[in-house]
C-alpha atoms as a PDB file:
ATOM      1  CA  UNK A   1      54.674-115.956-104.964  1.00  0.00           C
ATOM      2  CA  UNK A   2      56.298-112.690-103.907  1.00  0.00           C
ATOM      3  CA  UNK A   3      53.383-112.616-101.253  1.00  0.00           C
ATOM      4  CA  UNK A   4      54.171-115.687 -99.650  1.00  0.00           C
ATOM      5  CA  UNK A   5      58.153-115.085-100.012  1.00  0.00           C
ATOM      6  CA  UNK A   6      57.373-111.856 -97.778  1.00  0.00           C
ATOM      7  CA  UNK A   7      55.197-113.812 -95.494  1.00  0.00           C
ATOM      8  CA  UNK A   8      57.992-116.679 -95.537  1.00  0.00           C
ATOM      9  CA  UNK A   9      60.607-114.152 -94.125  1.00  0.00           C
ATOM     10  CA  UNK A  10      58.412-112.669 -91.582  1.00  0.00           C
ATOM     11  CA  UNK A  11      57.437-116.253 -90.013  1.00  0.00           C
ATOM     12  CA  UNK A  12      61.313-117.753 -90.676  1.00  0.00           C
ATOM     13  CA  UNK A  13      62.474-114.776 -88.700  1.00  0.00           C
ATOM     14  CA  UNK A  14      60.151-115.268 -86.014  1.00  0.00           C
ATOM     15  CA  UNK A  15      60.695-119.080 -86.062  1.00  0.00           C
ATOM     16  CA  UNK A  16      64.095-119.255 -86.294  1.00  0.00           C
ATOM     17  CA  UNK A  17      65.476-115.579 -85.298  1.00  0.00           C
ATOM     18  CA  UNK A  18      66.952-112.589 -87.609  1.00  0.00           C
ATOM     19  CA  UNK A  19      70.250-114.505 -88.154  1.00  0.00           C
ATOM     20  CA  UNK A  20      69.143-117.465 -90.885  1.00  0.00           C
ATOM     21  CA  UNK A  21      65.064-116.654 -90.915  1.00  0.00           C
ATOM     22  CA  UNK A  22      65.515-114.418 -93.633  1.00  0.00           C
ATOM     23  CA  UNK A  23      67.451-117.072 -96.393  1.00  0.00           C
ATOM     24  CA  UNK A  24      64.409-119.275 -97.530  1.00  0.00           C
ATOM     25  CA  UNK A  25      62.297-115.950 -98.454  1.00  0.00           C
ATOM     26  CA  UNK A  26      64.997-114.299-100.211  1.00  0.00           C
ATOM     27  CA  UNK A  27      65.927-117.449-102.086  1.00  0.00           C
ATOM     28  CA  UNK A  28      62.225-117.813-103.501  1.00  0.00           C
ATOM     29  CA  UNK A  29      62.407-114.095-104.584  1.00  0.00           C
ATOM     30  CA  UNK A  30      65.483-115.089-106.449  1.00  0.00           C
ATOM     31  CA  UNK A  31      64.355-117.896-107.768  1.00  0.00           C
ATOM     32  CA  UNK A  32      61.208-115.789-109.126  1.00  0.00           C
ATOM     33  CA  UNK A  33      64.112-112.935-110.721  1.00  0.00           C
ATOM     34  CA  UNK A  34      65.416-115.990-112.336  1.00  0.00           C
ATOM     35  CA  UNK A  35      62.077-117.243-113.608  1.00  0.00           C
ATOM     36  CA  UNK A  36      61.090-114.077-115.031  1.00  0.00           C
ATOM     37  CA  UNK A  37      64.484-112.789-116.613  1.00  0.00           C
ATOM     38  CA  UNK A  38      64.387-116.708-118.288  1.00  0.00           C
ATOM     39  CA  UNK A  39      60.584-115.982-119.262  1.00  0.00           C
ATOM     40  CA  UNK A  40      60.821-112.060-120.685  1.00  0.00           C
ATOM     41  CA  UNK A  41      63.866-113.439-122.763  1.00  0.00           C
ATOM     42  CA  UNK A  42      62.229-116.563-124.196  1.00  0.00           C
ATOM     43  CA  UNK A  43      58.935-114.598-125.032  1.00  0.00           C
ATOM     44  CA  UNK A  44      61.505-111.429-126.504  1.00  0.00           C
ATOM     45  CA  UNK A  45      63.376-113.853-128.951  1.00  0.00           C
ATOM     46  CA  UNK A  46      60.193-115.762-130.020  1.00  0.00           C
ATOM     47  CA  UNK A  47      57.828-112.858-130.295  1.00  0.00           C
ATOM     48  CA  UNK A  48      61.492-111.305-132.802  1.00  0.00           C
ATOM     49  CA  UNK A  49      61.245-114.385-134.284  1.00  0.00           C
ATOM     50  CA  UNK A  50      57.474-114.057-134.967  1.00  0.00           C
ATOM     51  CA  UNK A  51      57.910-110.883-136.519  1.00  0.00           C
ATOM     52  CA  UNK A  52      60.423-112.176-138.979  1.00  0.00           C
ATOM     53  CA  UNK A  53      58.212-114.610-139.858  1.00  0.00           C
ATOM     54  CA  UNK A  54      55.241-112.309-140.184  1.00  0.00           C
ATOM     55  CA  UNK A  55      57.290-110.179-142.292  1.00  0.00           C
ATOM     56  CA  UNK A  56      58.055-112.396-144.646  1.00  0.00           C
ATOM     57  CA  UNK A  57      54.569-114.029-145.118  1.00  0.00           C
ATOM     58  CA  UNK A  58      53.794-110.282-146.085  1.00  0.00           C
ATOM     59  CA  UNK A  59      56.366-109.763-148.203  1.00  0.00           C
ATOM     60  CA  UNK A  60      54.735-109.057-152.290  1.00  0.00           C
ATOM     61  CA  UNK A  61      56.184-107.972-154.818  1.00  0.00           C
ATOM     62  CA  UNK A  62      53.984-105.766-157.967  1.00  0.00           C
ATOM     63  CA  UNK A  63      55.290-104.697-161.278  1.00  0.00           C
ATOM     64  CA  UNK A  64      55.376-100.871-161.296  1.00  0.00           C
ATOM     65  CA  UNK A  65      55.299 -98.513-163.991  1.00  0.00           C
ATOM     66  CA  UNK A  66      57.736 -95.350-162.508  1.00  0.00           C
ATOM     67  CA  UNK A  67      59.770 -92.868-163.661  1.00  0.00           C
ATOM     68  CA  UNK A  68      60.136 -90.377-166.583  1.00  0.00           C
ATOM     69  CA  UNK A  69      61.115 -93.274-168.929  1.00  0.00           C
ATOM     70  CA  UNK A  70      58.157 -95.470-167.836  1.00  0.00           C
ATOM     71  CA  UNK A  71      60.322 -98.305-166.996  1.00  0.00           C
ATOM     72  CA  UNK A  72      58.520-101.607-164.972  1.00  0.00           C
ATOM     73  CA  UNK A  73      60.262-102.560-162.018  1.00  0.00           C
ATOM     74  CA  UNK A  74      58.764-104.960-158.833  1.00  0.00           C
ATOM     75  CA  UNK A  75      58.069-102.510-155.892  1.00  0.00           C
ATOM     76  CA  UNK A  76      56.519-104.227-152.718  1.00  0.00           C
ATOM     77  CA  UNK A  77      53.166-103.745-151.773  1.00  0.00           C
ATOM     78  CA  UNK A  78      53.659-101.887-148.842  1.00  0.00           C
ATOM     79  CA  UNK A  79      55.941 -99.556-150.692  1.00  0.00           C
ATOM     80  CA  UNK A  80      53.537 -98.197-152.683  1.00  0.00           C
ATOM     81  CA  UNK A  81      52.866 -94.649-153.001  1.00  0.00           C
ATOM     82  CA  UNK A  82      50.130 -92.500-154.104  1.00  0.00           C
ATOM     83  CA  UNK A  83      50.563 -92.626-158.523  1.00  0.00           C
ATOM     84  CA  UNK A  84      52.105 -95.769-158.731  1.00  0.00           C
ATOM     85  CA  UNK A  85      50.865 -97.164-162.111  1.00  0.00           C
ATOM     86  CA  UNK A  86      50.535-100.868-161.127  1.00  0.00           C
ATOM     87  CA  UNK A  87      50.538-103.863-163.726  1.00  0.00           C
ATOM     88  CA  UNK A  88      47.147-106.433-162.410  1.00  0.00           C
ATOM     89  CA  UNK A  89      46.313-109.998-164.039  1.00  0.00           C
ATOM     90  CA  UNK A  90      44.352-112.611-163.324  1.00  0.00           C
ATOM     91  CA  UNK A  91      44.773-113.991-159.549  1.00  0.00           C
ATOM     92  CA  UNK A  92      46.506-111.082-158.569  1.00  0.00           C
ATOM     93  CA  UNK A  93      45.022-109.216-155.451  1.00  0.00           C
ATOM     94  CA  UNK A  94      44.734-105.045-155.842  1.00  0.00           C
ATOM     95  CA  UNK A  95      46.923-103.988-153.407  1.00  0.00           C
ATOM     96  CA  UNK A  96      46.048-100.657-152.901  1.00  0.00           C
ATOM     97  CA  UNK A  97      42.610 -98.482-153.942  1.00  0.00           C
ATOM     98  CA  UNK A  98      42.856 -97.383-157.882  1.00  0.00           C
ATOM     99  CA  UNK A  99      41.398 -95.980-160.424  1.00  0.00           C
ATOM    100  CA  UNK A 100      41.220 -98.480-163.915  1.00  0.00           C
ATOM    101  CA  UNK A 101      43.648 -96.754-166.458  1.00  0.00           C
ATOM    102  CA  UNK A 102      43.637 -99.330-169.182  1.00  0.00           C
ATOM    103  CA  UNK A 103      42.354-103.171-169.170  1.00  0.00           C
ATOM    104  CA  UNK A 104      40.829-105.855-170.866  1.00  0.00           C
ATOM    105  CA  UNK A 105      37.838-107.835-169.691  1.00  0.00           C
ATOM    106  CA  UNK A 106      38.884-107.065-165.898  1.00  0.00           C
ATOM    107  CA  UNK A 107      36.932-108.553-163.482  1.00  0.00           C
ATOM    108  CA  UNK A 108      37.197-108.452-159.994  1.00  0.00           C
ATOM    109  CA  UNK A 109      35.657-110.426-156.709  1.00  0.00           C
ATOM    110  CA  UNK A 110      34.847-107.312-154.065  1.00  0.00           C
ATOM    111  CA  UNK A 111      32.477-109.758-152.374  1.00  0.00           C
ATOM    112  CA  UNK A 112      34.220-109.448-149.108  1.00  0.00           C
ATOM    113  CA  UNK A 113      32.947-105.957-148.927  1.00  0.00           C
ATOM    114  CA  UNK A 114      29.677-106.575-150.459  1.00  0.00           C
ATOM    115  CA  UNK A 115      27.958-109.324-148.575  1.00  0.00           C
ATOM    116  CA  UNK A 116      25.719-112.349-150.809  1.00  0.00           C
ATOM    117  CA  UNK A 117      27.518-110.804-153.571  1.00  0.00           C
ATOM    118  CA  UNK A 118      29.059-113.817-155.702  1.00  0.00           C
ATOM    119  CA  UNK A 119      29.735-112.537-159.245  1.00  0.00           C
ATOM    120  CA  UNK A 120      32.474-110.708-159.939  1.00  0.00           C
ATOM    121  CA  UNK A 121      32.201-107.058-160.921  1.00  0.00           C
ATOM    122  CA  UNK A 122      33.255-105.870-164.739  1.00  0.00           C
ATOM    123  CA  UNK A 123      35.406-103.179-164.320  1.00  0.00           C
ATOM    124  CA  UNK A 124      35.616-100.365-167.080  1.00  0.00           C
ATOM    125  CA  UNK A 125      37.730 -97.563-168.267  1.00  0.00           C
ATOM    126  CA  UNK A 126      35.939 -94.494-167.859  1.00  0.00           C
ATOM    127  CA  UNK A 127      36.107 -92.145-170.877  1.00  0.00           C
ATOM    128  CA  UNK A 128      34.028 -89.295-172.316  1.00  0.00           C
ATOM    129  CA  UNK A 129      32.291 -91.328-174.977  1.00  0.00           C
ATOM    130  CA  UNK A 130      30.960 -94.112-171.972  1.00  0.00           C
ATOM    131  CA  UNK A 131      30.525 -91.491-169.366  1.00  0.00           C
ATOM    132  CA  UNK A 132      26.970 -91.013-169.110  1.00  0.00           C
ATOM    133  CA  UNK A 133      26.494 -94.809-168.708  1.00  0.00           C
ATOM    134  CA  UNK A 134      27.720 -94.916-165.646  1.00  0.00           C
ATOM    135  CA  UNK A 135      31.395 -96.945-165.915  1.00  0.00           C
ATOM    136  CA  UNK A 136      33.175 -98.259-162.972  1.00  0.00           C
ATOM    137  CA  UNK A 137      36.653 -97.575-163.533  1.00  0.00           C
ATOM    138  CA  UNK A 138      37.300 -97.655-159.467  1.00  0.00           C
ATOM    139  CA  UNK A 139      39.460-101.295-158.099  1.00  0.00           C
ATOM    140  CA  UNK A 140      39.279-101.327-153.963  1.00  0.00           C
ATOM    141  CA  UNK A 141      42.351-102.449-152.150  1.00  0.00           C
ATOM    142  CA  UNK A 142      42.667-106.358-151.446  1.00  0.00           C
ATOM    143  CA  UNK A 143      39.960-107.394-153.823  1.00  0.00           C
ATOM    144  CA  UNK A 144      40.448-110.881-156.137  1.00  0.00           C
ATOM    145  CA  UNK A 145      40.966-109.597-159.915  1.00  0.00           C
ATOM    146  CA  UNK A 146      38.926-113.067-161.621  1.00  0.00           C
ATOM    147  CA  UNK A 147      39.523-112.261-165.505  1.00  0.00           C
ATOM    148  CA  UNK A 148      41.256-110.123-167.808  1.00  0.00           C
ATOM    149  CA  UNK A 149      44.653-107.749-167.045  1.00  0.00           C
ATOM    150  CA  UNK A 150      45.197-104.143-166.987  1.00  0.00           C
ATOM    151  CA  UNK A 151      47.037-100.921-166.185  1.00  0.00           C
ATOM    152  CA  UNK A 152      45.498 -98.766-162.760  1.00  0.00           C
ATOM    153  CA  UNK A 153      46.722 -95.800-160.683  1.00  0.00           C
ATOM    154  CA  UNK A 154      47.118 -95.774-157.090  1.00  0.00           C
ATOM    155  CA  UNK A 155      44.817 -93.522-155.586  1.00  0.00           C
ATOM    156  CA  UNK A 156      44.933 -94.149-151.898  1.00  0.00           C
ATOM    157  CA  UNK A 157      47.120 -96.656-149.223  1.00  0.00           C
ATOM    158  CA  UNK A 158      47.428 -97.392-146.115  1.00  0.00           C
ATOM    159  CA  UNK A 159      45.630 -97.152-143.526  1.00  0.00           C
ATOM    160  CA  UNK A 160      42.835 -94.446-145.658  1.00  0.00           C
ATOM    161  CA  UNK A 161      42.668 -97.120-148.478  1.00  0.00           C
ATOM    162  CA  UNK A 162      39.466 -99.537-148.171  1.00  0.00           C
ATOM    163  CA  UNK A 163      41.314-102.186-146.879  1.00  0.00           C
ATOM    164  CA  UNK A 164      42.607-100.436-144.336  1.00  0.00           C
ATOM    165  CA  UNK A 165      39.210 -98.839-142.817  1.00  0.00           C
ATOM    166  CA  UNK A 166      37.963-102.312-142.932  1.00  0.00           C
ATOM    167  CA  UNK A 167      40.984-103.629-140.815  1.00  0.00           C
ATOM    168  CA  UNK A 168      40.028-100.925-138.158  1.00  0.00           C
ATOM    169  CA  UNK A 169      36.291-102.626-138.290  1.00  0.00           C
ATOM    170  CA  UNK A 170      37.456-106.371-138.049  1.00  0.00           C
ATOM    171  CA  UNK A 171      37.015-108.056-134.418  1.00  0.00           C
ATOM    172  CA  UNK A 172      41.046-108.796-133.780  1.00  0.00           C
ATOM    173  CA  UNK A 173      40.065-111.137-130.703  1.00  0.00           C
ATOM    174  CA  UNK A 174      38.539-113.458-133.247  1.00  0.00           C
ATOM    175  CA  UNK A 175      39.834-116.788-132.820  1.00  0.00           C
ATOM    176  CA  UNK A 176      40.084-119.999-135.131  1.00  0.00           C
ATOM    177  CA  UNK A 177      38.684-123.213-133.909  1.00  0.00           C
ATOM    178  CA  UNK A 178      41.836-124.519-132.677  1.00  0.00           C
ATOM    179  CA  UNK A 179      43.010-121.124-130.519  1.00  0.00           C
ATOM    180  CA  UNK A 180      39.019-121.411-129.363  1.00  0.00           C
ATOM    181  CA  UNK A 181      39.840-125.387-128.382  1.00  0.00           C
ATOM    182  CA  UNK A 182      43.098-124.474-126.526  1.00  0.00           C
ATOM    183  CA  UNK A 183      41.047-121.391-124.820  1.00  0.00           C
ATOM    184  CA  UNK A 184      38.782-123.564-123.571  1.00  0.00           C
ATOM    185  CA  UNK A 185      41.465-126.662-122.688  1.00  0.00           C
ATOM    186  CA  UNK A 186      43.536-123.548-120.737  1.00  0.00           C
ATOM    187  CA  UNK A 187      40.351-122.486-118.788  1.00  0.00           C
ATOM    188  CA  UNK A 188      39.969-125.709-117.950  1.00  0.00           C
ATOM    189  CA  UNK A 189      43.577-126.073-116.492  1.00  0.00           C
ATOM    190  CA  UNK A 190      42.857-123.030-114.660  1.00  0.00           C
ATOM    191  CA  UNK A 191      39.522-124.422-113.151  1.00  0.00           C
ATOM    192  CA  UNK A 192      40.714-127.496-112.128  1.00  0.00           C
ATOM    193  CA  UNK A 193      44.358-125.619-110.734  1.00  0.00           C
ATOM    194  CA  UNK A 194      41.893-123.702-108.613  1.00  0.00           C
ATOM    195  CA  UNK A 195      40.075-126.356-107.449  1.00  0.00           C
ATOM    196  CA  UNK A 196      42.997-128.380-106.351  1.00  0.00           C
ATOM    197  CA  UNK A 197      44.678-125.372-104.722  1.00  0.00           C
ATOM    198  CA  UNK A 198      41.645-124.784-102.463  1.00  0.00           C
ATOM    199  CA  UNK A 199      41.276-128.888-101.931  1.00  0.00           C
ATOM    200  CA  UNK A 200      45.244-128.868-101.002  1.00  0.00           C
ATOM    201  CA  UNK A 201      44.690-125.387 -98.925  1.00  0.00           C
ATOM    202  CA  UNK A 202      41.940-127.207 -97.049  1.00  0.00           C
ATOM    203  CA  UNK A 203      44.101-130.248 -96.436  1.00  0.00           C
ATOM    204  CA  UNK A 204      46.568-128.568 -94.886  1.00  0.00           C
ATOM    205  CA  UNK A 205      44.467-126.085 -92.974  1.00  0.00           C
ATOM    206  CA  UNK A 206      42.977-129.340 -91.173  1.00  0.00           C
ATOM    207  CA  UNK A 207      46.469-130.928 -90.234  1.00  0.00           C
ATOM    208  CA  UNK A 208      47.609-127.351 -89.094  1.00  0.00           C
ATOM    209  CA  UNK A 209      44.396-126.775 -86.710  1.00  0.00           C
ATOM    210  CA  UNK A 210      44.851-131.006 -85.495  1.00  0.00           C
ATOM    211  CA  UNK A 211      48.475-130.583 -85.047  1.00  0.00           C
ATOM    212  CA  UNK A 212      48.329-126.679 -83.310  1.00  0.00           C
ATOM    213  CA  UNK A 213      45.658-128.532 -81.147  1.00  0.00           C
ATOM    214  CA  UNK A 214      47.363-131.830 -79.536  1.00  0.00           C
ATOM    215  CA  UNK A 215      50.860-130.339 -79.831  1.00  0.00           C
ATOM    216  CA  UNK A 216      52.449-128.072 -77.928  1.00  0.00           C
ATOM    217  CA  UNK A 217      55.568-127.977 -79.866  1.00  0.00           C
ATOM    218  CA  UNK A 218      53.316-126.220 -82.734  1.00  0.00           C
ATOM    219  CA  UNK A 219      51.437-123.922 -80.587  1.00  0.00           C
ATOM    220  CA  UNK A 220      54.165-120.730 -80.181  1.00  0.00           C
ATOM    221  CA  UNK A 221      53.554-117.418 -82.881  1.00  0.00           C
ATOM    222  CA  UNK A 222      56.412-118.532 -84.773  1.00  0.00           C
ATOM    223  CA  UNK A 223      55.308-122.329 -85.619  1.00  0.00           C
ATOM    224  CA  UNK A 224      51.701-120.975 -85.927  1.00  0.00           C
ATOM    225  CA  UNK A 225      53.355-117.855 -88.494  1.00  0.00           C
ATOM    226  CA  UNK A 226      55.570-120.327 -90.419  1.00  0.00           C
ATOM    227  CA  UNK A 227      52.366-123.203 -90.678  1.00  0.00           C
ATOM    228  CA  UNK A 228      49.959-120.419 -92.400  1.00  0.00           C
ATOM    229  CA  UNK A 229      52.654-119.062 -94.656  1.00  0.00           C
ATOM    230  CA  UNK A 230      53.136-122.568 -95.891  1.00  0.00           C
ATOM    231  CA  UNK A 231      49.830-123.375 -96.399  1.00  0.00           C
ATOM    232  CA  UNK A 232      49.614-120.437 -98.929  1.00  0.00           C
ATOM    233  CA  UNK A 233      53.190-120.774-100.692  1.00  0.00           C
ATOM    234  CA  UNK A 234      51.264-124.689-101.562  1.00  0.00           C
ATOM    235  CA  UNK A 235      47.935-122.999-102.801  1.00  0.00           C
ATOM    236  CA  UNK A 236      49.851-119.834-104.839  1.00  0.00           C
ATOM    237  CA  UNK A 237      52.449-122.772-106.530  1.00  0.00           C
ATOM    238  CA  UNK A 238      49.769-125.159-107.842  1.00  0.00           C
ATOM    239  CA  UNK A 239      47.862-122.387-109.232  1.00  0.00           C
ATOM    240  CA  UNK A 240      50.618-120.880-110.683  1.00  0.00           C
ATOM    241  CA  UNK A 241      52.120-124.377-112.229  1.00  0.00           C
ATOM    242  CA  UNK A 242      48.230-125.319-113.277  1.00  0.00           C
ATOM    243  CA  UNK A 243      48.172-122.045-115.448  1.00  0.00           C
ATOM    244  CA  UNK A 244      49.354-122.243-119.257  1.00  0.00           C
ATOM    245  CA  UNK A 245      50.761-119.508-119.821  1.00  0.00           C
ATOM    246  CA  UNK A 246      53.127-119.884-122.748  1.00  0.00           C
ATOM    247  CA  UNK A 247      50.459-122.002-124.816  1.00  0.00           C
ATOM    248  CA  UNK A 248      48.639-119.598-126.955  1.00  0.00           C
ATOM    249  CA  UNK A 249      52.666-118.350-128.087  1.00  0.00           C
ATOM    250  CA  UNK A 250      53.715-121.648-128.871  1.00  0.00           C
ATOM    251  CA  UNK A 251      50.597-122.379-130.990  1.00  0.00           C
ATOM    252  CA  UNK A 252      51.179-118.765-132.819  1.00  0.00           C
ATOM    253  CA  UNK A 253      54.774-119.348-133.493  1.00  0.00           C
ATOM    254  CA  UNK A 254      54.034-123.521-134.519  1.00  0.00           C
ATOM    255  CA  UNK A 255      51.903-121.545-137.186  1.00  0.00           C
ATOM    256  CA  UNK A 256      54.101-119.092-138.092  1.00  0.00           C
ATOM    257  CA  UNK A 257      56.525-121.908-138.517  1.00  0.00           C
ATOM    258  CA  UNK A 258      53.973-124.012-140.729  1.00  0.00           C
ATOM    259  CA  UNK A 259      53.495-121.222-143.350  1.00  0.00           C
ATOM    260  CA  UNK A 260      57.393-120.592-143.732  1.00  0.00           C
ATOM    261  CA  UNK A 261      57.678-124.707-144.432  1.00  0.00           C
ATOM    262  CA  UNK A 262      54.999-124.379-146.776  1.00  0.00           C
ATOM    263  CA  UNK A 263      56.836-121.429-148.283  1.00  0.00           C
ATOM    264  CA  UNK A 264      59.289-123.546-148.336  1.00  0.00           C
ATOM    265  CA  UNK A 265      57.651-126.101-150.795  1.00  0.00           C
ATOM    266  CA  UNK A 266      56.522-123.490-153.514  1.00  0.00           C
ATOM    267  CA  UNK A 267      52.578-122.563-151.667  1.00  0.00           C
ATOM    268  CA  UNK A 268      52.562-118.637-150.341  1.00  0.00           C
ATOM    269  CA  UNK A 269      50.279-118.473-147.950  1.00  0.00           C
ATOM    270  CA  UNK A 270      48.990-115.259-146.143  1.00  0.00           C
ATOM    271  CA  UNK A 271      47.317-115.821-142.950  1.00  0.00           C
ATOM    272  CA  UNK A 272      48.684-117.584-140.012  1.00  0.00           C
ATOM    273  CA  UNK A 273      45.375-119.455-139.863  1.00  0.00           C
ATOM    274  CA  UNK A 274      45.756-121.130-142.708  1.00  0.00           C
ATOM    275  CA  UNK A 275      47.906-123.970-142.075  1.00  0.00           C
ATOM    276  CA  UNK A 276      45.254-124.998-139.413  1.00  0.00           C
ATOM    277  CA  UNK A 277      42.275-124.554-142.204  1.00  0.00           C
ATOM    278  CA  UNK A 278      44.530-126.401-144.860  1.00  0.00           C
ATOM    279  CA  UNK A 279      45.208-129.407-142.616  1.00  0.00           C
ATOM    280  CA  UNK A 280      41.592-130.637-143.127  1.00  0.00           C
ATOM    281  CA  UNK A 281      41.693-130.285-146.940  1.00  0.00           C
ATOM    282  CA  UNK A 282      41.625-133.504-148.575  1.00  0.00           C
ATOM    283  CA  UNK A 283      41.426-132.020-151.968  1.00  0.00           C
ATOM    284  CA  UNK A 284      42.686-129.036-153.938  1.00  0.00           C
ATOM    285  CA  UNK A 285      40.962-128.248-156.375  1.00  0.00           C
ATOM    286  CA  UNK A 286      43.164-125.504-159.135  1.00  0.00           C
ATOM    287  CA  UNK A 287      42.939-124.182-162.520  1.00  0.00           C
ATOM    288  CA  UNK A 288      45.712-124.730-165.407  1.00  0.00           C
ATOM    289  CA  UNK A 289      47.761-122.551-163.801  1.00  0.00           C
ATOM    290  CA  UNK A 290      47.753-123.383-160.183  1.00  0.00           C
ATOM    291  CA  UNK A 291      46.000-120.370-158.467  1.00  0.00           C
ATOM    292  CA  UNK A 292      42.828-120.445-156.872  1.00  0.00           C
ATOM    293  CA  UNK A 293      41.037-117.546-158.035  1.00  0.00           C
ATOM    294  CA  UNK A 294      37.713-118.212-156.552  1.00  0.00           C
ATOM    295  CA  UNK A 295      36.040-119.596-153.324  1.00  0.00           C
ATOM    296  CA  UNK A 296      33.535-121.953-154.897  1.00  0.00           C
ATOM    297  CA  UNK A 297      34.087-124.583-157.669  1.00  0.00           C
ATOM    298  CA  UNK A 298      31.212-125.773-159.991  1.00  0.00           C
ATOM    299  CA  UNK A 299      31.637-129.130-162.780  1.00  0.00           C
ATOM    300  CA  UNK A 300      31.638-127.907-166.234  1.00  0.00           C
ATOM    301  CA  UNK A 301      31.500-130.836-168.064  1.00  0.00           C
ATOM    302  CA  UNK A 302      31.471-134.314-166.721  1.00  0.00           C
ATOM    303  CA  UNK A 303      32.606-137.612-168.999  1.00  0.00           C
ATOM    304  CA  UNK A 304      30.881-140.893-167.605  1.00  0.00           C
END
């Protein structure tokens, strides 16, 4: 657009003359200051707004052992530090890489790191009496603790810890199947904006060559200037009205949105993609106490 506004003041000039040529190109270049400033500021208070959000879907609290006196107190998870003695029970998630000081049947689901793996993996204190067996006392950041509760030391966090070197690894353009849908439904836009900017550009190239042709009135530089820098200001608008821009941010902060309303109602949910996922759940599926602790479900007894 700021292409055709400098072409527009060039022809208007030479159309029309210095004194009033100039006012319909500087009024689109205005009119595209306006459209940006509007644009920067919508997308700077939404993509605020989606940080809040984020920030609170992150936001976990762990019972910490500090201190000389030993006392427990809740520390977030992104506050720990290297020492921390953290309190784990069932359905919790390790938050940072430990080392197993004291537990009780612990358990814990590291298949996300170990792939086909789908039994969880005893973990055990290691001592000198069970040394030479071969214990593993070690609890990797982010995994599922199934069973049993215990006492572990931070050893590392951040962006060291397992979970972090695995966060390097993961492909961040991934997309869920409704981003991937809207991808596609944008491309399409774009296609079809493109064709219709080069079927309108065509249109209008034929009336210009017709009319510079049988008219005399059309046939001076400035008419001839002023019909070409048209023609373009048509084909640069439709594409640029045919592209959706502000889609893939609206669908972000609708699901950003979802998981603070379903915060709201008593379920914490962690990843923005799970709204989407939940909204073809017809059943859930829980334990006595309400937290899914594993990713498959098997009948244990069954009453006819």
């Amino acid at each position: 657009m700021a292409v055709a506004a400098f072409f527009t003041i060039i022809t208007n000039m030479v159309a029309s003359g210095p004194e009033w040529g100039w006012v319909q190109g500087v009024s689109i270049y205005f009119s595209i200051f306006i459209i940006v400033s509007l644009a920067a500021l919508n997308d700077w208070v939404k993509d605020k707004q989606f940080v809040k959000l984020q920030s609170l879907v992150k936001d976990e609290d762990i019972p910490v052992i500090r201190g000389k006196h030993g006392a427990t107190q809740s520390v977030n998870i992104y506050d720990l530090v290297v020492g921390d003695i953290i309190l784990l029970d069932t359905g919790c998630r390790v938050p940072a890489d430990c080392l197993l000081l004291d537990g009780l049947d612990v358990k814990v689901d590291e298949s996300m790191y170990y792939d086909g793996q789908r039994e969880a993996t005893s973990k055990v204190v290691a001592t000198e009496e069970n040394y030479s067996a071969g214990p593993d006392p070690f609890l990797l950041s982010n995994s599922l603790v199934s069973t049993g509760a215990g006492k572990a030391v931070v050893l590392c966090v951040g962006a060291r810890s397992r979970r972090g070197l695995q966060e390097e690894k993961l492909d961040t353009e991934s997309k869920t199947p409704l981003q991937e849908k809207l991808q596609n439904l944008a491309g399409q836009f774009t296609k079809w904006g493109l064709i219709g900017a080069a079927g309108v550009f065509l249109a209008l190239l034929v009336n210009f060559i017709i009319r510079t042709s049988t008219m005399e009135e059309y046939q001076t530089a400035g008419k001839i200037l002023k019909g070409i820098s048209d023609m373009f200001t048509f084909a640069i608008t439709i594409v640029i009205v045919a592209v959706p821009e502000g889609l893939p941010l609206a669908v972000t902060i609708s699901l950003a949105y979802s998981v603070m309303r379903m915060k709201d109602d008593g379920i914490l949910v962690r990843n923005l993609d799970s709204p989407e996922m939940m909204g073809r759940v017809d059943e859930i599926i829980t334990g006595k106490t309400g937290t899914l602790t594993k990713s498959d479900m098997k009948v244990d007894q069954f009453y006819a």
